[in-house]
C-alpha atoms as a PDB file:
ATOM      1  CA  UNK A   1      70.017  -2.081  12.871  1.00  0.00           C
ATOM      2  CA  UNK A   2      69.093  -3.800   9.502  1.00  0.00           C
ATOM      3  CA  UNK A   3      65.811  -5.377  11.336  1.00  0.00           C
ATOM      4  CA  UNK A   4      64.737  -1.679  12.342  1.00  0.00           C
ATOM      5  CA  UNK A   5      64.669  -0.852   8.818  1.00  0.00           C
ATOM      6  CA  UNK A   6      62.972  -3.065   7.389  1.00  0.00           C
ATOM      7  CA  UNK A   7      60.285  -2.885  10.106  1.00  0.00           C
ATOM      8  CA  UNK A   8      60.212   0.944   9.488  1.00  0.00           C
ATOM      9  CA  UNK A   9      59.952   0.132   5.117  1.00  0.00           C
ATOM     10  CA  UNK A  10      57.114  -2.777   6.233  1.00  0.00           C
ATOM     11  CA  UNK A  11      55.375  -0.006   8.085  1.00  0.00           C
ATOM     12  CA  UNK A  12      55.774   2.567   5.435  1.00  0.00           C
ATOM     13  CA  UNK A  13      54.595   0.183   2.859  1.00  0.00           C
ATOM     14  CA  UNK A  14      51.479  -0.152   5.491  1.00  0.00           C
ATOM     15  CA  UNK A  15      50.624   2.998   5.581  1.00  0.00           C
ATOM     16  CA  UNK A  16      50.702   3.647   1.495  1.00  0.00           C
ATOM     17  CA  UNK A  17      48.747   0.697   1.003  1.00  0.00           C
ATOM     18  CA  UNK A  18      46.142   1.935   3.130  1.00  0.00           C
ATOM     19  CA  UNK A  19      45.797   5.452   1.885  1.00  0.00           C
ATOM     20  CA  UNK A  20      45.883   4.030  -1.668  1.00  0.00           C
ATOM     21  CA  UNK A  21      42.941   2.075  -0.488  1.00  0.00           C
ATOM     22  CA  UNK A  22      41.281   4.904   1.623  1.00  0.00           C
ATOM     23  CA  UNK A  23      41.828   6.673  -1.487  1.00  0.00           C
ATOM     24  CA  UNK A  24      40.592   4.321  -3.953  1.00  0.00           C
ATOM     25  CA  UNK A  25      37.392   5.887  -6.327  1.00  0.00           C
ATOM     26  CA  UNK A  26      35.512   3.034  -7.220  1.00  0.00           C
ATOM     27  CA  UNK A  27      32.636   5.262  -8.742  1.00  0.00           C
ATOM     28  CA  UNK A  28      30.855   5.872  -4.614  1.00  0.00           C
ATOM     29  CA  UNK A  29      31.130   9.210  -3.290  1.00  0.00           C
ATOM     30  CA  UNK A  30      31.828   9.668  -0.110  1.00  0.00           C
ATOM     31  CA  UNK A  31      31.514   6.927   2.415  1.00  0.00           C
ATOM     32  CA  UNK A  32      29.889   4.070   2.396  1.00  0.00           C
ATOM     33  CA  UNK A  33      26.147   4.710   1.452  1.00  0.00           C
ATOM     34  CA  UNK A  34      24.001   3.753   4.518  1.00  0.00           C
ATOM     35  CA  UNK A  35      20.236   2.422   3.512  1.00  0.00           C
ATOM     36  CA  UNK A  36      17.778   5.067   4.431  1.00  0.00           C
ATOM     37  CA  UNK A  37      15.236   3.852   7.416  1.00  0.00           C
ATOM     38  CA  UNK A  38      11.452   4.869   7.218  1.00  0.00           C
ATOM     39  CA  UNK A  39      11.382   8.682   9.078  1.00  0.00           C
ATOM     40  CA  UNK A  40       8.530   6.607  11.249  1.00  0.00           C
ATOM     41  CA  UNK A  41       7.415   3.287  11.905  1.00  0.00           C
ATOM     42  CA  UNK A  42       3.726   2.391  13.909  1.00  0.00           C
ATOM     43  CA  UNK A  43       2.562  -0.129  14.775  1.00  0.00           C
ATOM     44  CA  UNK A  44      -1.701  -0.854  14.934  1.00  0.00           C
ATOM     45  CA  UNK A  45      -2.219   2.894  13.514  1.00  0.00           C
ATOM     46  CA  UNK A  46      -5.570   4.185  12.856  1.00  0.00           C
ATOM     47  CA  UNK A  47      -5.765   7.458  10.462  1.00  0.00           C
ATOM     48  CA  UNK A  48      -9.628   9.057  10.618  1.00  0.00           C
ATOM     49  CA  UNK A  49     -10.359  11.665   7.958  1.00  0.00           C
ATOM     50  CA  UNK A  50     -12.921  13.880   8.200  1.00  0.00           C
ATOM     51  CA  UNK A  51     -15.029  15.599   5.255  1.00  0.00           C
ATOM     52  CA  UNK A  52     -15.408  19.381   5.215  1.00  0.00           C
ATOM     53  CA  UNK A  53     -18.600  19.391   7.191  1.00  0.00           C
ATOM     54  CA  UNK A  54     -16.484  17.395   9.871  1.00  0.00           C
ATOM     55  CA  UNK A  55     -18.255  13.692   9.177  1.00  0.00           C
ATOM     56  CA  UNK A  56     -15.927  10.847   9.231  1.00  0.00           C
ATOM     57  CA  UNK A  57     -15.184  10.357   5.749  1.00  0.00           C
ATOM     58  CA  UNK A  58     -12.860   7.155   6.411  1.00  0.00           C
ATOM     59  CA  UNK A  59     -11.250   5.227   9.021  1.00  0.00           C
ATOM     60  CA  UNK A  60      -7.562   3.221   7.627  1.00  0.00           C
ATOM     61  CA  UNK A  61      -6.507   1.137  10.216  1.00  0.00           C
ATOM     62  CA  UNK A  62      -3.106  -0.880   9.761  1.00  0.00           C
ATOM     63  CA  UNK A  63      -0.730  -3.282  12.012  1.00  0.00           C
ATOM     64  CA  UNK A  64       2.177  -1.693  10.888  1.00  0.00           C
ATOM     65  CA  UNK A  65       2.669   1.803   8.592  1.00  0.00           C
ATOM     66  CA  UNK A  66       6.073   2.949   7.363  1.00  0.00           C
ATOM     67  CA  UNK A  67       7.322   5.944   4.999  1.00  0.00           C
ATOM     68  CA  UNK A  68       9.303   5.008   2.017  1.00  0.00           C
ATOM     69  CA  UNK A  69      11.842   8.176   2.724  1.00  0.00           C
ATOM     70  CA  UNK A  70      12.663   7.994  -0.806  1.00  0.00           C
ATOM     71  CA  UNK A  71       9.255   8.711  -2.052  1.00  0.00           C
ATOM     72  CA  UNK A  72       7.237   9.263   0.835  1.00  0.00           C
ATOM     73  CA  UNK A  73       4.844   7.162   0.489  1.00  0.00           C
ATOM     74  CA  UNK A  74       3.314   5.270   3.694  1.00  0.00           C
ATOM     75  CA  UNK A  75       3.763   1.094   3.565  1.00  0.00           C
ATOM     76  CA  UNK A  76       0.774  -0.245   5.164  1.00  0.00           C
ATOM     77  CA  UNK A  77       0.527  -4.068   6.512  1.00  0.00           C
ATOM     78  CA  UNK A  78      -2.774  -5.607   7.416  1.00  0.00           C
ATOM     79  CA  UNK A  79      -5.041  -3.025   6.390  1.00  0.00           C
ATOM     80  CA  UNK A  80      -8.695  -2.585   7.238  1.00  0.00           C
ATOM     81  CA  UNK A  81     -10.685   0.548   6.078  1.00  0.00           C
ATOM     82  CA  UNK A  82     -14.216   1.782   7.025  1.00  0.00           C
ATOM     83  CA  UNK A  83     -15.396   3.766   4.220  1.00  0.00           C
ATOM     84  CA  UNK A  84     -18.344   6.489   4.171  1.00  0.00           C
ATOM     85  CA  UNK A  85     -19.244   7.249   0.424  1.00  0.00           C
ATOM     86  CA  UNK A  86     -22.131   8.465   1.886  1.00  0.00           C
ATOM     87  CA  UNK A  87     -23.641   8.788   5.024  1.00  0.00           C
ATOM     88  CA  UNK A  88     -25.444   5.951   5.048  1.00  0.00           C
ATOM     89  CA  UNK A  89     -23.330   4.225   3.138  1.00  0.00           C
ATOM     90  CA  UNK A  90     -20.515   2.347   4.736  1.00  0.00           C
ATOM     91  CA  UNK A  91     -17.837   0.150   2.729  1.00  0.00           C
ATOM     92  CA  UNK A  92     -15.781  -2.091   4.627  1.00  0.00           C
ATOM     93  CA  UNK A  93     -12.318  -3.029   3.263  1.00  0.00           C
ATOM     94  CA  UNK A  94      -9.747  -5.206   4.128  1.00  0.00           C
ATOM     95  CA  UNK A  95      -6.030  -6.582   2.322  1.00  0.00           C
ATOM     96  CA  UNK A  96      -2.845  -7.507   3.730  1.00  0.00           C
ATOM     97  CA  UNK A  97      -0.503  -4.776   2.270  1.00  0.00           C
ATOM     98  CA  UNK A  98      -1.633  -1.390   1.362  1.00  0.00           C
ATOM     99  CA  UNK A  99       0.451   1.972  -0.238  1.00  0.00           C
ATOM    100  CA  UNK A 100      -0.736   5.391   0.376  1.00  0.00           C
ATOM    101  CA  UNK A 101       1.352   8.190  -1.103  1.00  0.00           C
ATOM    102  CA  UNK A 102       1.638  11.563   0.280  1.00  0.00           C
ATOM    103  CA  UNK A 103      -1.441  13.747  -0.112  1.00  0.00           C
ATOM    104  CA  UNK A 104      -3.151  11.627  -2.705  1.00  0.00           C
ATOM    105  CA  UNK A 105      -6.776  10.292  -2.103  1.00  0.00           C
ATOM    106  CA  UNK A 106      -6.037   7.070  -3.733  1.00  0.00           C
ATOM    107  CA  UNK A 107      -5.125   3.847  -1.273  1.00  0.00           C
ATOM    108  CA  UNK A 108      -3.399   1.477  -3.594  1.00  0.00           C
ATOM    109  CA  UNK A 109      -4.682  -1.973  -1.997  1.00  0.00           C
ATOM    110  CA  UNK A 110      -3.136  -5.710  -2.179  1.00  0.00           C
ATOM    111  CA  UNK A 111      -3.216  -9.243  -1.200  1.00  0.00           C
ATOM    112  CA  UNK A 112      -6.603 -11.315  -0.379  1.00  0.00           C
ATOM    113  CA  UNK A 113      -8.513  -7.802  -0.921  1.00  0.00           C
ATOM    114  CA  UNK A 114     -11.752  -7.797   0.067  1.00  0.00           C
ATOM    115  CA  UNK A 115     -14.916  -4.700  -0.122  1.00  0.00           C
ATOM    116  CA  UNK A 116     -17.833  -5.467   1.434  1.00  0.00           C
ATOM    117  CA  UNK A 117     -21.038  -3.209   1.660  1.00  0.00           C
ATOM    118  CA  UNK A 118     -24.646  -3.564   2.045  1.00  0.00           C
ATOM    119  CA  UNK A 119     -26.647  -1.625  -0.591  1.00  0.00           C
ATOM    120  CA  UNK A 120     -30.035  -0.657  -1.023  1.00  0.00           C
ATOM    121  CA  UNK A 121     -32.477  -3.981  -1.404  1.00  0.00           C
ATOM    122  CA  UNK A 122     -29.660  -6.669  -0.162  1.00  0.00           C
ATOM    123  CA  UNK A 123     -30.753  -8.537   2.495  1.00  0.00           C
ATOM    124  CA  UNK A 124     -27.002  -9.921   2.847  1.00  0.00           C
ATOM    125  CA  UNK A 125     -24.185  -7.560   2.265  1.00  0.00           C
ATOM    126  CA  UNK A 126     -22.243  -7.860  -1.350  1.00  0.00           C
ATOM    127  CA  UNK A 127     -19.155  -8.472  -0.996  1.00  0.00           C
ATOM    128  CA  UNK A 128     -16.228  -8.162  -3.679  1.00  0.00           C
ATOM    129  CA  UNK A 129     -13.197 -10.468  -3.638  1.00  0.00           C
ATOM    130  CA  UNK A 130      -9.488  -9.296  -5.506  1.00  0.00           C
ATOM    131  CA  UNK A 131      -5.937  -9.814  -5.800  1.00  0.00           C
ATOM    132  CA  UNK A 132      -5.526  -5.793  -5.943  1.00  0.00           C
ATOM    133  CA  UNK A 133      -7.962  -2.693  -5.872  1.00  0.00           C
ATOM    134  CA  UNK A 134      -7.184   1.037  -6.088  1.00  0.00           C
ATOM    135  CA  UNK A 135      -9.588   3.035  -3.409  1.00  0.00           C
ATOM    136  CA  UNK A 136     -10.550   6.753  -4.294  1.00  0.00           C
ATOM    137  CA  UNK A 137     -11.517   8.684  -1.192  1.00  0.00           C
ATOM    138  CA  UNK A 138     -12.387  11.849  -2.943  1.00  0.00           C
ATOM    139  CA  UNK A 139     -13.898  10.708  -6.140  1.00  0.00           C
ATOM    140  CA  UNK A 140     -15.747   7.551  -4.288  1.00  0.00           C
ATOM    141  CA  UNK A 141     -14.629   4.844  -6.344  1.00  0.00           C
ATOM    142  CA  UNK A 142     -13.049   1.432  -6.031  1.00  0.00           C
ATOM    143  CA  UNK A 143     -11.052   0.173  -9.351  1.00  0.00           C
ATOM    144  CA  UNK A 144      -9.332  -3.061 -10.343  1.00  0.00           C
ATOM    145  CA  UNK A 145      -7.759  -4.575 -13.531  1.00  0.00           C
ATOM    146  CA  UNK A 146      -7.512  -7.577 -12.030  1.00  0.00           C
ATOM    147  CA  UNK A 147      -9.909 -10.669 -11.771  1.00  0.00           C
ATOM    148  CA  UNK A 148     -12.444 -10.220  -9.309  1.00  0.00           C
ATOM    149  CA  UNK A 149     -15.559 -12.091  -7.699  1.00  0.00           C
ATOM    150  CA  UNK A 150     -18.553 -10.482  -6.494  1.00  0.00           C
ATOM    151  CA  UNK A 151     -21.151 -12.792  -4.252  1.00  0.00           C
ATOM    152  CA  UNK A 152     -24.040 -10.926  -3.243  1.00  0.00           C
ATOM    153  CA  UNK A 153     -26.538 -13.189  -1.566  1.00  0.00           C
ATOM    154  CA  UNK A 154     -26.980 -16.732  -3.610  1.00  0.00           C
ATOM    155  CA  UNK A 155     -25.615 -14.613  -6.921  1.00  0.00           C
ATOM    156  CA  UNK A 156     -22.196 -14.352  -8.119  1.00  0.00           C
ATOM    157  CA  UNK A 157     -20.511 -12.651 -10.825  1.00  0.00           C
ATOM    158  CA  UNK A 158     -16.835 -13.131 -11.979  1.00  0.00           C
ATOM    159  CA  UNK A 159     -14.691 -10.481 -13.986  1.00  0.00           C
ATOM    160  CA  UNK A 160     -11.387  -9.552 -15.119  1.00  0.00           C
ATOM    161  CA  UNK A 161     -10.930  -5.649 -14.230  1.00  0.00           C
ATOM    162  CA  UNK A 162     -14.080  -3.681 -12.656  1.00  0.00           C
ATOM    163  CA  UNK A 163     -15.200  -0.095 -11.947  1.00  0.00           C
ATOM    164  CA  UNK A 164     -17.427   0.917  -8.686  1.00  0.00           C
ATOM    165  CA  UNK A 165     -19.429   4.077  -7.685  1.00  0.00           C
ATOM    166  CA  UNK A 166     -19.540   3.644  -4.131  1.00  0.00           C
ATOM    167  CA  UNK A 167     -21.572   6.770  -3.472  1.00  0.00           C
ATOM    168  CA  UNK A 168     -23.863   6.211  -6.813  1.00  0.00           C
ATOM    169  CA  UNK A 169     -24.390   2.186  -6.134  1.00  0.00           C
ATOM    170  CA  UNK A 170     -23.117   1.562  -9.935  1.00  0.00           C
ATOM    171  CA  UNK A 171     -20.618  -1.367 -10.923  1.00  0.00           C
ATOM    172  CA  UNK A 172     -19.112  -1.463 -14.801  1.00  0.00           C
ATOM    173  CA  UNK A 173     -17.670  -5.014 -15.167  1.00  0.00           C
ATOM    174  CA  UNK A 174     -14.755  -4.537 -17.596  1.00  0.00           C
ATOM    175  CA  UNK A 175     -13.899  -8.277 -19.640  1.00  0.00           C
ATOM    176  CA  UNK A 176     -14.697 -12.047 -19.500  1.00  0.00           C
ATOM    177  CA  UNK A 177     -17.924 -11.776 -17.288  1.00  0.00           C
ATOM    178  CA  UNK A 178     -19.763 -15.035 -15.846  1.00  0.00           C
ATOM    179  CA  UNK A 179     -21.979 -14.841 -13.348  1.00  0.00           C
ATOM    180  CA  UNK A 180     -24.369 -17.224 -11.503  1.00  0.00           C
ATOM    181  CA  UNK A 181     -27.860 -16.094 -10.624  1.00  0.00           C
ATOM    182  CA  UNK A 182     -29.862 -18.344  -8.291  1.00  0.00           C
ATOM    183  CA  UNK A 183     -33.671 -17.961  -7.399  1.00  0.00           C
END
């Protein structure tokens, strides 16, 4: 008899100690918070946006695009873009990572990024090297505060932080400029 009671206090003792720990607040609510996951996931996407006169405006291509549920904003990973300032303008852009958030006209670029286009007079396209660049689809312009490199045939220029009129053709090199200018 004596061993079926203590078997029935070590169960009851179980069972409080279980629902004190069930019970216990240690500051969650609720159960244990799960990590959101991305409300999609592609892989090689391609986004084309069209103007209002139904021209291509740009073409975003990516290896892999997420959402951040918690701010919606899409992850990108290998990005390439094909960019129409104008109509005969085209701008060519490539990085490794890439954010977009929802409904803005601004891809934030980064890692290796590179803009290349061919203006008016270049034999060779002029192409612009950086660590990071912020694209504006709507307002046409490509911005850094970061170091950057421009080579455009045998010339080169070097700059911290730049501003670029894609549609105009303009560049404003912000700080610490050196360039090299070859006949």
């Amino acid at each position: 008899m004596i061993p079926r009671i203590l078997l029935l206090v070590a169960l009851l003792a179980l069972a409080v100690l279980v629902l004190r720990i069930g019970a216990r607040n240690d500051g969650a609510e609720g159960p244990l918070a799960i990590p959101e996951t991305p409300r999609y996931y592609l892989r090689a996407a391609t986004v084309t946006e069209f103007g209002a006169d139904g021209a291509v405006r740009y073409e975003l291509a990516a290896e892999r695009a997420s959402e951040d549920p918690g701010t919606g904003t899409v992850l990108l990973e290998t990005v390439t873009i094909d960019y129409l300032a104008e109509p005969e303008r085209r701008w060519h852009v490539t990085a490794e990572r890439g954010h977009l958030a929802h409904g803005a006209p601004v891809v934030e670029l980064e890692g290796s990024v590179e803009l290349t286009g061919r203006g008016e007079g270049l034999l060779q396209p002029a192409v612009l090297r950086s660590p990071s660049l912020s694209l504006d689809t709507e307002a046409r312009v490509a911005s850094t505060a970061a170091q950057v490199e421009l080579d455009f045939g045998r010339h080169s220029l070097h700059a911290k932080g730049l501003q670029a009129d894609l549609k105009g053709e303009t560049l404003q090199l912000e700080s610490l400029v050196n360039g090299r200018f070859l006949p």
